[in-house]
Protein backbone atom coordinates (compact mmCIF):
# COMPACT_ATOMS: atom_id res chain seq x y z
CA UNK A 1 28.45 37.49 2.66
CA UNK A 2 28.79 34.56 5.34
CA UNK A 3 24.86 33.79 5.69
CA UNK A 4 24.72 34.37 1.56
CA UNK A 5 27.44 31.52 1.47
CA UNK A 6 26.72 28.86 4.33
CA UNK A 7 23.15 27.76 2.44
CA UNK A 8 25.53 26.96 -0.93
CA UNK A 9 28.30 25.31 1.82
CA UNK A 10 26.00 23.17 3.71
CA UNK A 11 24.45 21.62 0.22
CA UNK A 12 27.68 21.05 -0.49
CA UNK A 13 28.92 19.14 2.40
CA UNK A 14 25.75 17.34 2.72
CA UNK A 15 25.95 14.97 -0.03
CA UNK A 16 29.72 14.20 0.74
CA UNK A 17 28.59 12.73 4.38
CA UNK A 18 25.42 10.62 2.70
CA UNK A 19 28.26 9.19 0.38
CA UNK A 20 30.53 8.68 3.19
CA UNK A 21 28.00 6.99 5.39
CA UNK A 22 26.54 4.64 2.34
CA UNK A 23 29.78 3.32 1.56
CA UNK A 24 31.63 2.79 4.21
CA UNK A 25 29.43 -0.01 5.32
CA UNK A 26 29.34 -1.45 2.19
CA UNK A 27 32.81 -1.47 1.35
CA UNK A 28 33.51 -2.93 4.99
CA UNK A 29 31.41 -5.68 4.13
CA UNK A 30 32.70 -6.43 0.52
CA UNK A 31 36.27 -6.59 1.73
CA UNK A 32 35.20 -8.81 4.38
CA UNK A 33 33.26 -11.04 2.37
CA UNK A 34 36.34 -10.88 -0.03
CA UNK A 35 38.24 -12.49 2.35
CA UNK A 36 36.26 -14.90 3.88
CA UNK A 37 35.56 -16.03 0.13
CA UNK A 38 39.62 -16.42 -0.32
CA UNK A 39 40.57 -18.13 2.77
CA UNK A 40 37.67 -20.68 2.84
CA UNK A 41 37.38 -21.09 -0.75
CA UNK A 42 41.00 -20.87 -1.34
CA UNK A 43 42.60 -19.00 -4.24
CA UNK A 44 44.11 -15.59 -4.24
CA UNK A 45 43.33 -12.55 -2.44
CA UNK A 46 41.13 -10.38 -3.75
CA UNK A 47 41.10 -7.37 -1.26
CA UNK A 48 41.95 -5.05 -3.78
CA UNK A 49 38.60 -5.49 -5.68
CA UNK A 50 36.77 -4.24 -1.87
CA UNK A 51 36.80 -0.25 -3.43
CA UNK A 52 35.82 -0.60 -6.90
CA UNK A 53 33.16 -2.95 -5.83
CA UNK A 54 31.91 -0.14 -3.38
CA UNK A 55 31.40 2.39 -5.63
CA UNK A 56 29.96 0.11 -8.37
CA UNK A 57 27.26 -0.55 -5.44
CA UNK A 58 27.01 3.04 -4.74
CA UNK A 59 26.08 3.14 -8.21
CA UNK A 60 23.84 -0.06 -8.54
CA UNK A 61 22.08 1.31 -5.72
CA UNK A 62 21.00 3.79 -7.83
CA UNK A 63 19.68 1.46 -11.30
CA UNK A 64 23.39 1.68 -12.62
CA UNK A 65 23.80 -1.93 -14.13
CA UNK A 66 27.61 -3.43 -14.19
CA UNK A 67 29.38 -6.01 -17.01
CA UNK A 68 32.36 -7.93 -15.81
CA UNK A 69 33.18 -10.76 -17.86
CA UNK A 70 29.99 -13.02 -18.35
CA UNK A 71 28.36 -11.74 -15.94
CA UNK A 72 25.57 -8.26 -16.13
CA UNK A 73 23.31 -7.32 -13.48
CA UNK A 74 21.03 -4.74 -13.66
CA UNK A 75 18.53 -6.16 -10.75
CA UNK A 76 18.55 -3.05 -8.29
CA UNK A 77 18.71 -3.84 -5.02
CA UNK A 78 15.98 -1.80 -3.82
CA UNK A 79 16.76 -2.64 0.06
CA UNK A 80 20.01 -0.74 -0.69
CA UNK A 81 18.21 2.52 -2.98
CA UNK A 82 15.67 3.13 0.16
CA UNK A 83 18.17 3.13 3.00
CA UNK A 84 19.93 5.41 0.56
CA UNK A 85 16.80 7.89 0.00
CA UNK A 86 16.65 7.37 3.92
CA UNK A 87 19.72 8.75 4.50
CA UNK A 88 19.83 11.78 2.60
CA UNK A 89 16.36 12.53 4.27
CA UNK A 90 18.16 12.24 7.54
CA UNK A 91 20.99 13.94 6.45
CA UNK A 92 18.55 16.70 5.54
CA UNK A 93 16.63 17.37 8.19
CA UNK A 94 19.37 18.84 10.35
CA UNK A 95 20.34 20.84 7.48
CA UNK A 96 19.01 23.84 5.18
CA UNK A 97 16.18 22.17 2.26
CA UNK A 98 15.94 25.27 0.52
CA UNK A 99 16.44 25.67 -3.23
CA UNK A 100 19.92 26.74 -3.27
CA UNK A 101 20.86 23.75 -0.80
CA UNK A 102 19.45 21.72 -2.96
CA UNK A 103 20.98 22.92 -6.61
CA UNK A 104 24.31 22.63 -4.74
CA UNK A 105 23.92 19.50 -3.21
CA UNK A 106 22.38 17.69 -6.83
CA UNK A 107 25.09 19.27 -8.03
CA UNK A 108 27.71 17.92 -5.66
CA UNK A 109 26.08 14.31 -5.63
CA UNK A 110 26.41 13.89 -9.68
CA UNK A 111 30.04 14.48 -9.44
CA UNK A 112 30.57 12.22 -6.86
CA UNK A 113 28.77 9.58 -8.62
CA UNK A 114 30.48 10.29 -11.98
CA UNK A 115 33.68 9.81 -10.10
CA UNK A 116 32.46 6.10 -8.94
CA UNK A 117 31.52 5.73 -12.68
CA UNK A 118 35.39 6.14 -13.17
CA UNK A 119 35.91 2.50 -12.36
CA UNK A 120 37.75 0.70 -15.32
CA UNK A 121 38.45 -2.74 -14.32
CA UNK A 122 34.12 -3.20 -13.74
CA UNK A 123 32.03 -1.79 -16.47
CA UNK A 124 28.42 0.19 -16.47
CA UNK A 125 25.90 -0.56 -19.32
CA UNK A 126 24.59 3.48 -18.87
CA UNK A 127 26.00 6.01 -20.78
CA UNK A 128 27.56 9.32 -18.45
CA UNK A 129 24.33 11.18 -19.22
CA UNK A 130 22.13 8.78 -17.95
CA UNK A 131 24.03 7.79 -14.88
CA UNK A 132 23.63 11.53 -14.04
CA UNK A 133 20.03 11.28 -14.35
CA UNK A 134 19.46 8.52 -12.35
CA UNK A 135 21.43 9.70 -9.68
CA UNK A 136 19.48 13.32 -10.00
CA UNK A 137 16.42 11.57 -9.58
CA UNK A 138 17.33 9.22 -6.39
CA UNK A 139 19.09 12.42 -4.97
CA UNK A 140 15.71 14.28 -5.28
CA UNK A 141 13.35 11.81 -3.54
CA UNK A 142 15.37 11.96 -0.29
CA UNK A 143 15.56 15.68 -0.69
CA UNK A 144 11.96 16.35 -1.72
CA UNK A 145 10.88 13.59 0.77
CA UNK A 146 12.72 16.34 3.65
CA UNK A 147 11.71 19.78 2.01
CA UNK A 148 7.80 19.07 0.74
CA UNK A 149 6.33 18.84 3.85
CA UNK A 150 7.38 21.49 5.55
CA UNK A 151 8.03 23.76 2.78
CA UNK A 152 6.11 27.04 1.66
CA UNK A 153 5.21 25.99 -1.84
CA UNK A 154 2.70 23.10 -0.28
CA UNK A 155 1.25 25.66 2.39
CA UNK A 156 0.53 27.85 -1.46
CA UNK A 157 -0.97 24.05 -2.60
CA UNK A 158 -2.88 23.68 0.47
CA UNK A 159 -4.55 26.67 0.28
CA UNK A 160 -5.16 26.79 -3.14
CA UNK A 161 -7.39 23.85 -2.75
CA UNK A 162 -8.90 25.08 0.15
CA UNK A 163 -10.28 28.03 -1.78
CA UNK A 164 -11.36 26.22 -5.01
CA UNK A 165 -12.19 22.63 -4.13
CA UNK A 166 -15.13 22.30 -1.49
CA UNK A 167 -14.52 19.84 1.17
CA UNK A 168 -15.94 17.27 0.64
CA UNK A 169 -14.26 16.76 -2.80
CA UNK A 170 -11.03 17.30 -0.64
CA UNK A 171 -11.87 14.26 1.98
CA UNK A 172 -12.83 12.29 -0.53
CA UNK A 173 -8.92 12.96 -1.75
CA UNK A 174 -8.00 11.79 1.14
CA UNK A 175 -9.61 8.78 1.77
CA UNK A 176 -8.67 7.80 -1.47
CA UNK A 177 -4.83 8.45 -2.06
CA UNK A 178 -4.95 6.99 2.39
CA UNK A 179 -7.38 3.82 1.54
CA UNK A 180 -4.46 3.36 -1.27
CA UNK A 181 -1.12 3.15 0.31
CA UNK A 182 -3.20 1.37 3.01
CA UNK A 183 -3.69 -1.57 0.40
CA UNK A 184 -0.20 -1.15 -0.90
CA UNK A 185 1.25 -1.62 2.37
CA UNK A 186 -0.64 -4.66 2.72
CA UNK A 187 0.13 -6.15 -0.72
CA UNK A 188 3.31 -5.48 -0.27
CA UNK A 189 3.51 -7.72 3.58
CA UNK A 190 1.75 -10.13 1.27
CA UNK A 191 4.47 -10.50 -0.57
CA UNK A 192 7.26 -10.06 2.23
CA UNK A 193 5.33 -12.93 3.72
CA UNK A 194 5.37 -15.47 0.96
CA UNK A 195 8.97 -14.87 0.85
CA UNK A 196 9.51 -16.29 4.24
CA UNK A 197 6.86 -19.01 3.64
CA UNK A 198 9.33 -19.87 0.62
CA UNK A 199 12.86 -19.77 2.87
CA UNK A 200 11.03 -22.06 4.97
CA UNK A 201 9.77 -24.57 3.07
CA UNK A 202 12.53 -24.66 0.73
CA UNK A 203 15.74 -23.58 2.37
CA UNK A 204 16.88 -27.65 2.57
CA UNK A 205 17.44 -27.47 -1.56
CA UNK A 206 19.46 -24.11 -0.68
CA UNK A 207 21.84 -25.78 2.01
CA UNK A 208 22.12 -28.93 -0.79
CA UNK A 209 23.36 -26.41 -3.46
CA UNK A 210 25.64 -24.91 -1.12
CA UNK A 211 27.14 -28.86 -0.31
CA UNK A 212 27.08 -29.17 -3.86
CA UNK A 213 29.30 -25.93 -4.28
CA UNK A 214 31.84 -26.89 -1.90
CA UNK A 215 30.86 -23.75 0.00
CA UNK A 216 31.54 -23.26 3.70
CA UNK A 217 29.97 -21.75 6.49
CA UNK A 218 30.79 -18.31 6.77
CA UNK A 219 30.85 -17.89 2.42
CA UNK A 220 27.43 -18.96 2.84
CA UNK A 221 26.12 -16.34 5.86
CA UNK A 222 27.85 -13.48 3.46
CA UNK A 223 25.92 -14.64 0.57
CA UNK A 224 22.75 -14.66 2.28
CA UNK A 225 23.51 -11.52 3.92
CA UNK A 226 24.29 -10.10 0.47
CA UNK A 227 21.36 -11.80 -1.14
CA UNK A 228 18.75 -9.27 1.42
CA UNK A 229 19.71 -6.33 -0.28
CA UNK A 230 17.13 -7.96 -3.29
CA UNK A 231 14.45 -8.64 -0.58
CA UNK A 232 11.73 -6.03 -1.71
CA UNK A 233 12.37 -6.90 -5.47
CA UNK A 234 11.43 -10.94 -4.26
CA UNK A 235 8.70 -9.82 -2.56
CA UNK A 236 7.36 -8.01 -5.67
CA UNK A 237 8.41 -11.06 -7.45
CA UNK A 238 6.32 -13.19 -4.55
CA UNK A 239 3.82 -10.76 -5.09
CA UNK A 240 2.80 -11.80 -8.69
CA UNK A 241 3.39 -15.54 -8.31
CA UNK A 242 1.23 -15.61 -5.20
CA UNK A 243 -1.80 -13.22 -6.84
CA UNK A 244 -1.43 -15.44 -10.28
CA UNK A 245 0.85 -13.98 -12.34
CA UNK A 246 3.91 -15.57 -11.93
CA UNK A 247 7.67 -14.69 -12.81
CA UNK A 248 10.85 -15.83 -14.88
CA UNK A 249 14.33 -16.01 -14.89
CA UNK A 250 15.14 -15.09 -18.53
CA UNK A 251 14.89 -17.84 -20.51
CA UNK A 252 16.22 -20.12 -18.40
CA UNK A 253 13.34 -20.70 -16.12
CA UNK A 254 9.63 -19.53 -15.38
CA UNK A 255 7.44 -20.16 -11.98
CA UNK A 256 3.88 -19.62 -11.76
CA UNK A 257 1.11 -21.21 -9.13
CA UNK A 258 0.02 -23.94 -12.17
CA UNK A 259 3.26 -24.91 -13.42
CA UNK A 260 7.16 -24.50 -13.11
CA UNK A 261 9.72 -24.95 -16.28
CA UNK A 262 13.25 -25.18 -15.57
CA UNK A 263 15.72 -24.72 -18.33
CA UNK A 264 19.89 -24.69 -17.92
CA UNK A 265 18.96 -22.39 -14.49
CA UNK A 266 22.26 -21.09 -13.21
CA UNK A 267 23.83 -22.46 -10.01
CA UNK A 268 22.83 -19.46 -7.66
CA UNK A 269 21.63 -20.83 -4.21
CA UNK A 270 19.40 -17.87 -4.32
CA UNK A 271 17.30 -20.01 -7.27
CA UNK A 272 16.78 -22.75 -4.39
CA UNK A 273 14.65 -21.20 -2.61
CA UNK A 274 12.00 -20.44 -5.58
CA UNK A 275 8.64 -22.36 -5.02
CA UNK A 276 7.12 -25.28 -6.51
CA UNK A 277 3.71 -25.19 -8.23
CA UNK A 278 0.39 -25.53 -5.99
CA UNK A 279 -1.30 -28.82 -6.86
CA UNK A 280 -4.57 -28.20 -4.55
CA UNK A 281 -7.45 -25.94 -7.08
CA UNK A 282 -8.95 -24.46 -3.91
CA UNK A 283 -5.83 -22.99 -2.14
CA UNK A 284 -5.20 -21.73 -5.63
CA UNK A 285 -8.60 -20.18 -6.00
CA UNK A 286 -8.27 -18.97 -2.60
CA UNK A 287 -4.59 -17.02 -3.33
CA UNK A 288 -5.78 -15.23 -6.52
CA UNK A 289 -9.28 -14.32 -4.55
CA UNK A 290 -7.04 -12.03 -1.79
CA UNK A 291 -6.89 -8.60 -3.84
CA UNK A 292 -10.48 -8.91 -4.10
CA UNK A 293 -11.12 -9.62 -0.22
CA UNK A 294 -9.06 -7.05 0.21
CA UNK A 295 -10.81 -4.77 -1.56
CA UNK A 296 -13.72 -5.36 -0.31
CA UNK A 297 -13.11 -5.70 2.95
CA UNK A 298 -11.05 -2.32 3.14
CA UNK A 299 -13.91 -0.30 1.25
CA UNK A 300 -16.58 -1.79 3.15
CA UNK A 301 -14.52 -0.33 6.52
CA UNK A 302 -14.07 2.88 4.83
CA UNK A 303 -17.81 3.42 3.84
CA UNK A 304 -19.06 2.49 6.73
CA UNK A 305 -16.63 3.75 9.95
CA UNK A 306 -16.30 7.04 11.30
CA UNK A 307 -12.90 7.71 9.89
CA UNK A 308 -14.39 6.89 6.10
CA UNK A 309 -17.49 8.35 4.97
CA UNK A 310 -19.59 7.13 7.58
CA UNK A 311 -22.48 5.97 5.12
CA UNK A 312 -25.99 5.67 6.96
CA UNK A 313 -29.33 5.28 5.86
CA UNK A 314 -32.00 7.70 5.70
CA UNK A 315 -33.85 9.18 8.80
CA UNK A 316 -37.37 8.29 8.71
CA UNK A 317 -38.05 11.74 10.85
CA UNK A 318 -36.32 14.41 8.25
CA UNK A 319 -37.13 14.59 4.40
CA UNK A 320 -35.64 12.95 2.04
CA UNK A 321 -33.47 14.76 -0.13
CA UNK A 322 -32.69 13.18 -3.27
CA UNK A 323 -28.99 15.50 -4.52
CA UNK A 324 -28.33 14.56 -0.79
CA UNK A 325 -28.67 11.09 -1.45
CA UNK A 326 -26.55 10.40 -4.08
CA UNK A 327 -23.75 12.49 -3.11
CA UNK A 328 -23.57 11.01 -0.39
CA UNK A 329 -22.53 7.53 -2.86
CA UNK A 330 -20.66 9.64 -5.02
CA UNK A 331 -18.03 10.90 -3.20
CA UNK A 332 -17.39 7.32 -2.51
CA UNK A 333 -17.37 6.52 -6.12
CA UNK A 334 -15.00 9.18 -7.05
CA UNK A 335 -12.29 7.91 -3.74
CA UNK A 336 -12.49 4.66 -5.46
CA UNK A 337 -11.23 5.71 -8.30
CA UNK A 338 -8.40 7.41 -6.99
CA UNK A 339 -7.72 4.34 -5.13
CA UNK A 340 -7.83 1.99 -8.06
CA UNK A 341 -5.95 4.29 -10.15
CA UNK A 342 -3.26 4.75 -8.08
CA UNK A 343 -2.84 1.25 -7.13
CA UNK A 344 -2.54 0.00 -10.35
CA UNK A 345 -0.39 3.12 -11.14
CA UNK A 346 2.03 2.80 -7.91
CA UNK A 347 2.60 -1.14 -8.58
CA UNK A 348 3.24 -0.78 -12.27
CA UNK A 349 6.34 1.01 -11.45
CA UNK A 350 7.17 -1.25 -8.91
CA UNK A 351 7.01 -4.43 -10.67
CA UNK A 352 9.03 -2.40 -13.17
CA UNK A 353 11.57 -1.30 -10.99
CA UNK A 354 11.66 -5.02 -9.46
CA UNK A 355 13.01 -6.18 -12.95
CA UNK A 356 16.15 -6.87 -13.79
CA UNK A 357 18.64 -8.52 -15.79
CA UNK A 358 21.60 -11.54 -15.09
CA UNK A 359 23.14 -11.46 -17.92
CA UNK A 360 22.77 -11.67 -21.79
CA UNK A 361 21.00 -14.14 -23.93
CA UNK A 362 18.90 -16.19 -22.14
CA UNK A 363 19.30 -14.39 -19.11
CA UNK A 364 18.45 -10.94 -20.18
CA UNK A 365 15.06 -10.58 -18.63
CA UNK A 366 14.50 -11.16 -15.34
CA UNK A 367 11.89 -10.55 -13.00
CA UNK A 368 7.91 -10.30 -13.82
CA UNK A 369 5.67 -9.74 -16.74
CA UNK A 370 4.96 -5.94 -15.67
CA UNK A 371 1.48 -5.82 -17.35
CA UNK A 372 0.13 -9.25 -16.14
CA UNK A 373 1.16 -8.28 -12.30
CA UNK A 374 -0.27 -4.95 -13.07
CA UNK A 375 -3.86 -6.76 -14.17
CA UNK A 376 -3.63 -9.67 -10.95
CA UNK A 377 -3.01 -7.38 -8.74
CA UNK A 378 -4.95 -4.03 -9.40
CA UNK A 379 -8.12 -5.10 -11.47
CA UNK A 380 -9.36 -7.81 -8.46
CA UNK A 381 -8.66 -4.81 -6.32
CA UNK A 382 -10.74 -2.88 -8.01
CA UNK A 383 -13.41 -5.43 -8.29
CA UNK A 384 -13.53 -5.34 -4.48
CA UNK A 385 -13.89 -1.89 -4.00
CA UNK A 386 -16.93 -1.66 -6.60
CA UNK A 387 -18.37 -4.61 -4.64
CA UNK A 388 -17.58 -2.92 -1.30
CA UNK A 389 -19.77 0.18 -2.85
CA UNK A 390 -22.28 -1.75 -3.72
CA UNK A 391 -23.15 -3.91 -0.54
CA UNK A 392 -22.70 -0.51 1.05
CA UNK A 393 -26.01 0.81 -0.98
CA UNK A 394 -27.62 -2.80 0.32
CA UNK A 395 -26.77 -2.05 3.60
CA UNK A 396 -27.93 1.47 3.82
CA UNK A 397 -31.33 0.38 1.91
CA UNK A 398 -31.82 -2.45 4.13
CA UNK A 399 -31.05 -0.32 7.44
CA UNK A 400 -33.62 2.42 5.85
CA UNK A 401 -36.24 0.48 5.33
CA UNK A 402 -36.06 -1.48 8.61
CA UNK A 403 -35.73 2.49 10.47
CA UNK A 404 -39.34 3.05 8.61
CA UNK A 405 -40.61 -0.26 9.84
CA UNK A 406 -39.88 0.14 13.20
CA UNK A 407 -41.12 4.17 13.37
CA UNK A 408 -44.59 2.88 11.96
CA UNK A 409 -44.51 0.20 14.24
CA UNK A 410 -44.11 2.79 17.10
CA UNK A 411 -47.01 4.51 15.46
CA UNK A 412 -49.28 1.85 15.70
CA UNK A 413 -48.46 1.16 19.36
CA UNK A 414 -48.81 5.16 20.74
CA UNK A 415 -52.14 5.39 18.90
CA UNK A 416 -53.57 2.42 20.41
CA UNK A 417 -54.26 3.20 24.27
CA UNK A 418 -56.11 6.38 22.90
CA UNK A 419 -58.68 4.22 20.73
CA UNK A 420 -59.51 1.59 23.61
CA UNK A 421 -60.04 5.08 26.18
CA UNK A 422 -62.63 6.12 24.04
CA UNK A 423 -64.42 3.35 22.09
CA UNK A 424 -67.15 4.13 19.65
CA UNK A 425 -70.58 4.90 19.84
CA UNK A 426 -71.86 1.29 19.07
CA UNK A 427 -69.78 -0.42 21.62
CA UNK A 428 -71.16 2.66 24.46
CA UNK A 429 -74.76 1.19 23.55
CA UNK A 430 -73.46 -2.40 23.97
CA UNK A 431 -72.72 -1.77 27.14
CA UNK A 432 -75.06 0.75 28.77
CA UNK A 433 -76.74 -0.26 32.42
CA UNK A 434 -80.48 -1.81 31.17
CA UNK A 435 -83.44 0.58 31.52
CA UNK A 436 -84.97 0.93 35.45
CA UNK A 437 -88.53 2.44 34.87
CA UNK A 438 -89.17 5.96 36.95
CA UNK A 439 -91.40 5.73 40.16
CA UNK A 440 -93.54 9.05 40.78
CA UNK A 441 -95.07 9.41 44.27
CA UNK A 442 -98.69 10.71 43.52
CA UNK A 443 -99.62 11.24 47.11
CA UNK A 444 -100.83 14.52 47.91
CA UNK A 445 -98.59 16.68 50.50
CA UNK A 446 -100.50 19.47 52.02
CA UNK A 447 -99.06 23.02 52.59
CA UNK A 448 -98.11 23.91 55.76
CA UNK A 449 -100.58 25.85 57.62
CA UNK A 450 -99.09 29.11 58.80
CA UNK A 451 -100.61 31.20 61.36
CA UNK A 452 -102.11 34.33 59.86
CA UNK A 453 -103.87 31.72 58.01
C-alpha cells in the first residue's frame, strides 16, 4: 500500500518545494526593494504589498498579466518563466517522473497557483480557467523536459523509426532539427549582444532620467536588477531591430534601423536605453545581410565536414552512379528544410511570447510585429542555406572535374617512358649503323694430308 502511495506523495510534495524555492527569492527581493523605495524616496511603507506582489510574480512568471490602477502588464518576464521550468526539472530529477507523479503534481501546482490568483488588492486580466492552463502548460515543460529523455515511451519512438525510416533519412533528421537550434542559439547571442551594445552606448540618457526622477542610488540598482528579468524578451526585441524589422512601444513610440518616432513615451528609464536610428547605408546593409551569412556559412560547414554530410565529388576510379548522385544532394535538401521550417517556426513563437502589453490605449501593444521578425529573420536564413547547397554542388563539380584532370594527366605521364623504350619502325631505320660491304677470302686452303693417304 506504501510503494502504491509514495509515487502519488512525492508528486505531491514536489510542486510545493518548486513554489517554495521560486518565491522566496522573489518576495525577499520585493520587500527589499519596497523599502529601499520608501526610505530613499520617502513616503509610507509599503512592506505589506512584499506577499501579494510575490505571488502576482509567481503568476506573471507564468503569462498571467496584472491591472492595478493605470497600470497593466502582460510583458512576461521570460528570465523569470525559464529559471522556473529549470527548477521543476531539477526538482524532478531526484524524484519519481512517472505518470502518476506527474497527474499529482499538475494537479497540486494548479491549486497552488489558483491560490496566488486569490490576490484582491492586484488584479489578473485571465479568467480562472485560463490561469489553470497556463500554469498546466509551464508545469509540463519542466516535467516533460525531466521524464522524455529517459522515459520508455521515446525508447518505443526510437525504435519505431529505426525499423521504418532508413538511416539516412534519420541523419538527415538530425542534422537538420541540430543545424537549427545551432542557428537559434546564435540569433539569439545576436540579440543578447546588441542589448549590451545598447546599455553601452546609451546608458548616459538612462542615468539623466534617473536625475530627472529624483531617484537615488540604491532605487536605481533595484530597478535595474528588476528590469533583467525582461532580458531575453529585449533581446528578441534587439533581435528584430538589428535584422530590420524593428519594434514599438504601443502607440507611443516605434524604433527601427531607418527611423525612430517618439510619441508621449512614458518616463521608464528602461525606454533610455532604446537605440537611435543607423545613419551609415552600409553598416545597415551589412546588419540585415547576417541571417544570410549565417546561413550560408553554417550549411556550407554542414555539407562539407565530417560531422554533416561530408559531400565529395566523384571518384574518377569507380563508376558513376547517377541515384547515388543525387541522393547524395537530397538528403541535404530535405535537412534544409527542416532547418528553415523550424527556424521560422521556433522564432514565431518567440517573438510572440516576447510581446507584451503596458497598459491600455496607446500602450496596449508592445513588443514586435510577429510576422515581419518572422520574415527578417527566417526567410534570409533560408536564403543562405539554399545558397550554401548550391556552392556545395560548385564545389563538388569543380573538385570532380579537377580529380579527372589530374588522373588523365597521370595517364599521359605512365604511358610515356614505354613509347620512347620502343620507338617505331621509321625512327629504327633512321638510325641503323650504315651498310659495311662483306669481305670473302677466296684463297684456296688445302686438306690436310693424313697418313694412310
Amino acid at each position: 500500500m506504501m510503494k502504491q502511495i509514495t509515487p502519488w506523495l512525492k508528486g505531491v510534495l514536489a510542486p510545493v518545494l518548486v513554489m517554495v524555492i521560486f518565491a522566496i527569492p522573489v518576495g525577499v527581493f520585493m520587500a527589499l526593494a519596497l523599502l529601499v523605495f520608501a526610505m530613499e524616496e520617502g513616503g509610507e511603507t509599503m512592506s505589506s504589498f512584499a506577499v501579494p506582489l510575490t505571488r502576482v510574480i509567481v503568476l506573471l512568471s507564468q503569462g498571467v498579466g496584472m491591472h492595478a490602477g493605470a497600470i497593466t502588464l502582460t510583458i512576461v518576464p521570460l528570465l523569470l518563466t525559464l529559471a522556473m521550468i529549470l527548477l521543476i526539472r531539477a526538482v524532478y530529477s531526484r524524484w519519481s517522473t512517472d505518470l502518476p507523479a506527474y497527474l499529482a503534481g499538475v494537479v497540486t501546482w494548479i491549486v497552488l497557483c489558483l491560490w496566488c490568483s486569490g490576490e484582491t488588492r492586484i488584479q489578473l486580466t485571465d479568467s480562472t480557467w485560463l490561469i489553470a492552463l497556463k500554469c498546466a502548460v509551464v508545469f509540463s515543460l519542466g516535467f516533460a523536459w525531466r521524464a522524455l529523455p529517459s522515459s520508455a515511451l521515446l525508447d518505443k519512438g526510437r525504435l519505431y523509426c529505426r525499423e521504418h525510416i532508413s538511416q539516412p533519412v534519420r541523419s538527415s533528421i538530425h542534422v537538420g532539427v541540430r543545424l537549427a537550434l545551432r542557428l537559434l542559439v546564435m540569433f539569439l547571442s545576436i540579440g543578447l549582444i546588441t542589448v549590451l551594445v545598447w546599455i553601452c552606448l546609451n546608458h548616459s540618457g538612462m542615468v539623466a532620467m534617473f536625475k530627472r526622477m529624483h531617484m537615488n542610488t540604491g532605487s536605481c540598482i533595484l530597478m535595474c536588477i528588476m528590469a533583467l528579468a525582461w532580458l531575453p524578451n529585449m533581446a528578441l526585441w534587439a533581435l528584430s531591430w538589428v535584422f530590420g524589422g524593428g519594434f514599438h512601444i504601443g502607440q507611443a513610440a516605434s524604433y527601427s534601423l531607418w527611423s525612430v518616432q517618439i510619441h508621449e513615451l512614458p518616463s521608464l528609464p528602461i525606454f533610455a536605453l532604446f537605440p537611435h536610428p543607423v545613419d551609415n547605408a552600409g553598416i545597415r546593409t551589412c546588419l540585415i545581410l547576417i541571417p544570410v551569412m549565417l546561413g550560408f556559412v553554417f550549411g556550407l560547414l554542414t555539407l562539407l565536414l565530417h560531422r554533416g554530410f561530408h559531400v565529395r565529388g566523384i571518384d574518377p576510379n569507380e563508376p558513376v552512379d547517377v541515384r547515388d548522385l543525387l541522393l547524395r544532394f537530397a538528403y541535404p535538401a530535405g535537412a534544409f528544410c527542416i532547418t528553415a521550417t523550424l527556424v521560422s517556426l521556433i522564432s514565431s513563437l518567440a517573438f510572440w511570447l516576447a510581446n507584451g502589453s503596458l497598459g491600455v490605449g496607446r500602450l496596449r501593444d508592445v513588443g514586435v510585429d510577429v510576422m515581419r521578425s518572422t520574415n527578417v529573420v527566417a526567410r534570409p536564413c533560408a536564403i543562405g542555406l539554399g545558397l550554401s547547397w548550391i556552392s556545395a554542388i560548385v564545389i563538388v563539380a569543380i573538385h570532380s572535374l579537377m580529380l579527372m584532370m589530374l588522373k588523365r594527366r597521370a595517364a599521359n605521364r605512365t604511358s610515356s617512358p614505354l613509347g620512347s623504350a620502343d620507338p617505331p619502325d621509321d625512327e629504327r631505320t633512321e638510325h641503323k649503323n650504315p651498310h659495311t660491304p662483306r669481305v670473302v677470302n677466296s684463297t684456296f686452303t688445302q686438306k690436310e694430308t693424313k697418313g694412310d693417304d
